[in-house]
PDB file of N, CA and C in Angstrom:
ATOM      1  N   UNK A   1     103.346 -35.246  33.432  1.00  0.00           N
ATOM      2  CA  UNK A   1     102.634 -35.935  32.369  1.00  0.00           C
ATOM      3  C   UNK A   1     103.239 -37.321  32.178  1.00  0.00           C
ATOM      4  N   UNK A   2     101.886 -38.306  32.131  1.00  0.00           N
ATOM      5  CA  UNK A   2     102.358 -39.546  31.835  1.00  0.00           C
ATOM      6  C   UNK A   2     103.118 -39.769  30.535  1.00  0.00           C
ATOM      7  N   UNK A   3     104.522 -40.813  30.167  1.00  0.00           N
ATOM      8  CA  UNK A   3     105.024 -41.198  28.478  1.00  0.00           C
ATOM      9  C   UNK A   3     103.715 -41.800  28.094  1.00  0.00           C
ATOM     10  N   UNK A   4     102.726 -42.606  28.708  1.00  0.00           N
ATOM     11  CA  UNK A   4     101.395 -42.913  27.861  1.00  0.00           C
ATOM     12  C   UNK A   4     100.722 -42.006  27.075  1.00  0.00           C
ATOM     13  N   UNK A   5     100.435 -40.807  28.104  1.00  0.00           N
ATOM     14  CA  UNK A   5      99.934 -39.522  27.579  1.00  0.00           C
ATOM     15  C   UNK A   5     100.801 -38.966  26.550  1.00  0.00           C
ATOM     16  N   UNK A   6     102.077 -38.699  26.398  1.00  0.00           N
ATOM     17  CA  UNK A   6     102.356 -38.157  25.522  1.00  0.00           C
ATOM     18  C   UNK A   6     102.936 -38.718  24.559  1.00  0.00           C
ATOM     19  N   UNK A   7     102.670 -40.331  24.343  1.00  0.00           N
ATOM     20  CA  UNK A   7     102.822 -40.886  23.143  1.00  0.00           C
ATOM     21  C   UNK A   7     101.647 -40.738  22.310  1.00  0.00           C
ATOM     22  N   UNK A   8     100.693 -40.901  23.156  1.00  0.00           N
ATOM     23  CA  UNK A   8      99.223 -40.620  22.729  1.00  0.00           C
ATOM     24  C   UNK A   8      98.882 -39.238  22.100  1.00  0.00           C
ATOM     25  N   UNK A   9      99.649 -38.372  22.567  1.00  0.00           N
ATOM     26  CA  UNK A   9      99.085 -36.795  22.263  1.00  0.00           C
ATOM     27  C   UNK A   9     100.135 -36.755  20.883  1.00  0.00           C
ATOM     28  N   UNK A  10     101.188 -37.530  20.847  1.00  0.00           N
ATOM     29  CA  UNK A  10     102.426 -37.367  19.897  1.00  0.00           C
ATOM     30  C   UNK A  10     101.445 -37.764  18.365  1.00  0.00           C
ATOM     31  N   UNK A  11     100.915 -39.319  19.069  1.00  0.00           N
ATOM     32  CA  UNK A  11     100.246 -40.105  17.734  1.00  0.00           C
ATOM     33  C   UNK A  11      99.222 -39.428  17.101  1.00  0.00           C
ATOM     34  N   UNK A  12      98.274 -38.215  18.095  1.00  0.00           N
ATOM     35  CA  UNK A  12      97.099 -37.423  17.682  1.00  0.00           C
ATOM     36  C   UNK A  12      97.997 -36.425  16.796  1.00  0.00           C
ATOM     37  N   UNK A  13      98.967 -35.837  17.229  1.00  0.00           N
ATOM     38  CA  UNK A  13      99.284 -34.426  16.236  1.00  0.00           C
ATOM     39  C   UNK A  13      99.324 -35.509  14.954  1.00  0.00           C
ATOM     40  N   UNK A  14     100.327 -36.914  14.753  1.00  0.00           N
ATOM     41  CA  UNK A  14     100.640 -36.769  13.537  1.00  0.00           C
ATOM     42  C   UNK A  14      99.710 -37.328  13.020  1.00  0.00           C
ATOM     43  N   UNK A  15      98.618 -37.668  13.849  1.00  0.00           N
ATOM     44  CA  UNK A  15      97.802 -38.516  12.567  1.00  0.00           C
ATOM     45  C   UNK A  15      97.054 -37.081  11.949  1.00  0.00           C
ATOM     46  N   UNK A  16      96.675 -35.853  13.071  1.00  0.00           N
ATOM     47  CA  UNK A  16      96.366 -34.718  12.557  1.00  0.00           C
ATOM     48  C   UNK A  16      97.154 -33.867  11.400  1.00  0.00           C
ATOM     49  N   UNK A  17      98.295 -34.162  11.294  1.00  0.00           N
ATOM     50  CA  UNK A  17      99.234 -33.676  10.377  1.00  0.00           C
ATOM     51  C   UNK A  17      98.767 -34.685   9.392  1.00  0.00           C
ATOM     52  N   UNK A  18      98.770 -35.901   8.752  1.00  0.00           N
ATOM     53  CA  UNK A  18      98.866 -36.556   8.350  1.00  0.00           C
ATOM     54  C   UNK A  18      97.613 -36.504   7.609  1.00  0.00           C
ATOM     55  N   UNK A  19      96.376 -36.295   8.409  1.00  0.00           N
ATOM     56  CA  UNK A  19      95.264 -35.820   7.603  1.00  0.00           C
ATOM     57  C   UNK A  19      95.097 -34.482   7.207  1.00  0.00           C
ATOM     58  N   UNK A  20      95.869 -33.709   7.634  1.00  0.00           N
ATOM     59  CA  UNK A  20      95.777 -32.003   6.719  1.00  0.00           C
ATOM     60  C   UNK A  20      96.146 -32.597   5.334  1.00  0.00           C
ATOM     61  N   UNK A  21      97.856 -32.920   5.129  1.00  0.00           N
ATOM     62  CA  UNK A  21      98.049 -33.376   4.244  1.00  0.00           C
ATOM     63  C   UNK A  21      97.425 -34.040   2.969  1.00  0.00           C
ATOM     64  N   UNK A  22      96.696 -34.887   3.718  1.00  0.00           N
ATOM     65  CA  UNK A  22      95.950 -35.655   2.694  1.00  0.00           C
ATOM     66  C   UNK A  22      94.979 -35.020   2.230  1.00  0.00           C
ATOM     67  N   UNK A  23      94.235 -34.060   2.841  1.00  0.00           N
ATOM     68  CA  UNK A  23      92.940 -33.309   2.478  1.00  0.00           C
ATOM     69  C   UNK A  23      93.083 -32.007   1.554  1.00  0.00           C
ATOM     70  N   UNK A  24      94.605 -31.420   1.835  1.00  0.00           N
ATOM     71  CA  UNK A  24      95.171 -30.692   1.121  1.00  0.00           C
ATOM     72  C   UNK A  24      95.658 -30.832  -0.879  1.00  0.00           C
ATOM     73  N   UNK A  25      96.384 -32.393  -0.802  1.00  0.00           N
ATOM     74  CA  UNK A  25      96.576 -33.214  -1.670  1.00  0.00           C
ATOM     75  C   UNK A  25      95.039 -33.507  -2.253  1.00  0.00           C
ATOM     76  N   UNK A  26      94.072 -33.728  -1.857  1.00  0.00           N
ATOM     77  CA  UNK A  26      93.014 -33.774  -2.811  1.00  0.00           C
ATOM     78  C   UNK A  26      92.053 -32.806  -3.233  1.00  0.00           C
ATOM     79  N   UNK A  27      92.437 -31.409  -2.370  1.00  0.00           N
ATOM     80  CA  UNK A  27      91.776 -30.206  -2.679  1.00  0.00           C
ATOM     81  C   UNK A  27      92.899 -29.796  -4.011  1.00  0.00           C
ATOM     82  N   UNK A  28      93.787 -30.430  -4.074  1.00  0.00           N
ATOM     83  CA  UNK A  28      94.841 -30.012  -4.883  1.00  0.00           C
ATOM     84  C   UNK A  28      94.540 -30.426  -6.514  1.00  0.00           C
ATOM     85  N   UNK A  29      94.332 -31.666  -5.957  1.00  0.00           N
ATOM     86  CA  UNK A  29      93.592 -32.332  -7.134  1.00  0.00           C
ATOM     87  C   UNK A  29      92.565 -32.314  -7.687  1.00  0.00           C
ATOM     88  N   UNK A  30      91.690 -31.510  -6.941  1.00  0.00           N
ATOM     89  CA  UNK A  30      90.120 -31.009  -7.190  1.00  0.00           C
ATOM     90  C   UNK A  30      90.259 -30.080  -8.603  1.00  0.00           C
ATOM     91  N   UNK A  31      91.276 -29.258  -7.627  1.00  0.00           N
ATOM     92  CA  UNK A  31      91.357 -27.939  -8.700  1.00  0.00           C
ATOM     93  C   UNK A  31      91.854 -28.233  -9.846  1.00  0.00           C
ATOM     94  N   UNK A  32      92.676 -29.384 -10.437  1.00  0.00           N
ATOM     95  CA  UNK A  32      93.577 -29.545 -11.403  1.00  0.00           C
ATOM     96  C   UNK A  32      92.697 -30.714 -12.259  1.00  0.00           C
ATOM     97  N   UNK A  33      91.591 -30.289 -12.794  1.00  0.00           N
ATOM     98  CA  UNK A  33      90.889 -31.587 -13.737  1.00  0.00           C
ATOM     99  C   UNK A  33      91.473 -32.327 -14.358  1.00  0.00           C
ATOM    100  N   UNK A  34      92.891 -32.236 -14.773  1.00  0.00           N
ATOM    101  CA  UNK A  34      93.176 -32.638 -15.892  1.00  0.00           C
ATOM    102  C   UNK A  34      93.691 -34.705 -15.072  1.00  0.00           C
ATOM    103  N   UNK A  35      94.038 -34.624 -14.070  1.00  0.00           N
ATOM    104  CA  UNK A  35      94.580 -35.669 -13.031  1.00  0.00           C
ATOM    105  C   UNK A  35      93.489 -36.283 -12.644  1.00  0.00           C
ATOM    106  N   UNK A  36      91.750 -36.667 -13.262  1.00  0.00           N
ATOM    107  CA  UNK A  36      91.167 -36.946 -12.849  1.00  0.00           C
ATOM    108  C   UNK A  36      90.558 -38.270 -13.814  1.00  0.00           C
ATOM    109  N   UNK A  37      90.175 -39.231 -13.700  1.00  0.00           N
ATOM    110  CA  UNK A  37      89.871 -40.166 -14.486  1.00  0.00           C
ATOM    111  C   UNK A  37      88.659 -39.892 -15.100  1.00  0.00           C
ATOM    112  N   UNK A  38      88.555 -40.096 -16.622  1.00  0.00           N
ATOM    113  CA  UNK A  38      87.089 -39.128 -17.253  1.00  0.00           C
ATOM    114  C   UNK A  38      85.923 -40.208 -17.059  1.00  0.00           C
ATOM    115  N   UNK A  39      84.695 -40.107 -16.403  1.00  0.00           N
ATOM    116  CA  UNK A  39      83.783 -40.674 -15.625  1.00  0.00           C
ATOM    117  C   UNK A  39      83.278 -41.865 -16.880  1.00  0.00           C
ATOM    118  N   UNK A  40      83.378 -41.372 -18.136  1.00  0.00           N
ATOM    119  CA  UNK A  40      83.609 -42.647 -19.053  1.00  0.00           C
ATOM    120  C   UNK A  40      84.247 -43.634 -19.063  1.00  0.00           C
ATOM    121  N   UNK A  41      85.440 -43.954 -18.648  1.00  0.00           N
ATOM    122  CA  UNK A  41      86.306 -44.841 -18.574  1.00  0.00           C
ATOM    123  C   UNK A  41      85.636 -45.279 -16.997  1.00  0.00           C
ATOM    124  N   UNK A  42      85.455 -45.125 -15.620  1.00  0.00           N
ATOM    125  CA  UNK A  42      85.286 -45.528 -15.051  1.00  0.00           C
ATOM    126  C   UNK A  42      84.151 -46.523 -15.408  1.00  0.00           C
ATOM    127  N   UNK A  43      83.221 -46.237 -15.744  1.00  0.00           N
ATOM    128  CA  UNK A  43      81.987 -46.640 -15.928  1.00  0.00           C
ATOM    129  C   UNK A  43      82.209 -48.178 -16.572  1.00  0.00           C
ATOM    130  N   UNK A  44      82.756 -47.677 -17.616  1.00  0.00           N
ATOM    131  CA  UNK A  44      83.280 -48.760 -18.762  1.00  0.00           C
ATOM    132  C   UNK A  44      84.138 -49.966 -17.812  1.00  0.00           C
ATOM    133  N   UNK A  45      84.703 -49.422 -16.842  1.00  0.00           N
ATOM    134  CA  UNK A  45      85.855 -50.681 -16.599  1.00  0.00           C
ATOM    135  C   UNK A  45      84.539 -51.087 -14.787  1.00  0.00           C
ATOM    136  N   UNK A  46      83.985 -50.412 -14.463  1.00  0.00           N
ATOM    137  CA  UNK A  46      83.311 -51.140 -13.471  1.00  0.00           C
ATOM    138  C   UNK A  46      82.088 -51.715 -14.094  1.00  0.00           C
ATOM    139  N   UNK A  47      81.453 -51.794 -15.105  1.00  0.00           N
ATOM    140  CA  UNK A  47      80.993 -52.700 -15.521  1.00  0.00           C
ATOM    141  C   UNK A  47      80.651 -53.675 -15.742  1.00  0.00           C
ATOM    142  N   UNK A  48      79.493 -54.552 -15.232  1.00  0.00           N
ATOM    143  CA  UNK A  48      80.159 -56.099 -15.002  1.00  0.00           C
ATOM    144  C   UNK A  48      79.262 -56.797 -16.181  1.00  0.00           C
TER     145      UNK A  48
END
């Protein structure tokens, strides 16, 4: 195996790790309403 190839296969796991993570972290946050900005205040501050 080429070091091209397996820098390449190195950079796929972690960007794959890297996106579990993140998808995990916002299923996390799904569940926990309280960490969520109340759709009133958004509204209010994108407002133009």
């Amino acid at each position: 195996m080429s070091r091209k190839n397996e820098s390449g296969q190195r950079a796929q796991r972690d960007y794959n790790t890297w996106k579990r993570a993140k998808i995990e972290r916002g299923m996390a946050q799904a569940r926990d309403r309280s960490m969520m900005i109340p759709i009133e205040q958004v509204l209010r501050e994108l407002a133009v």
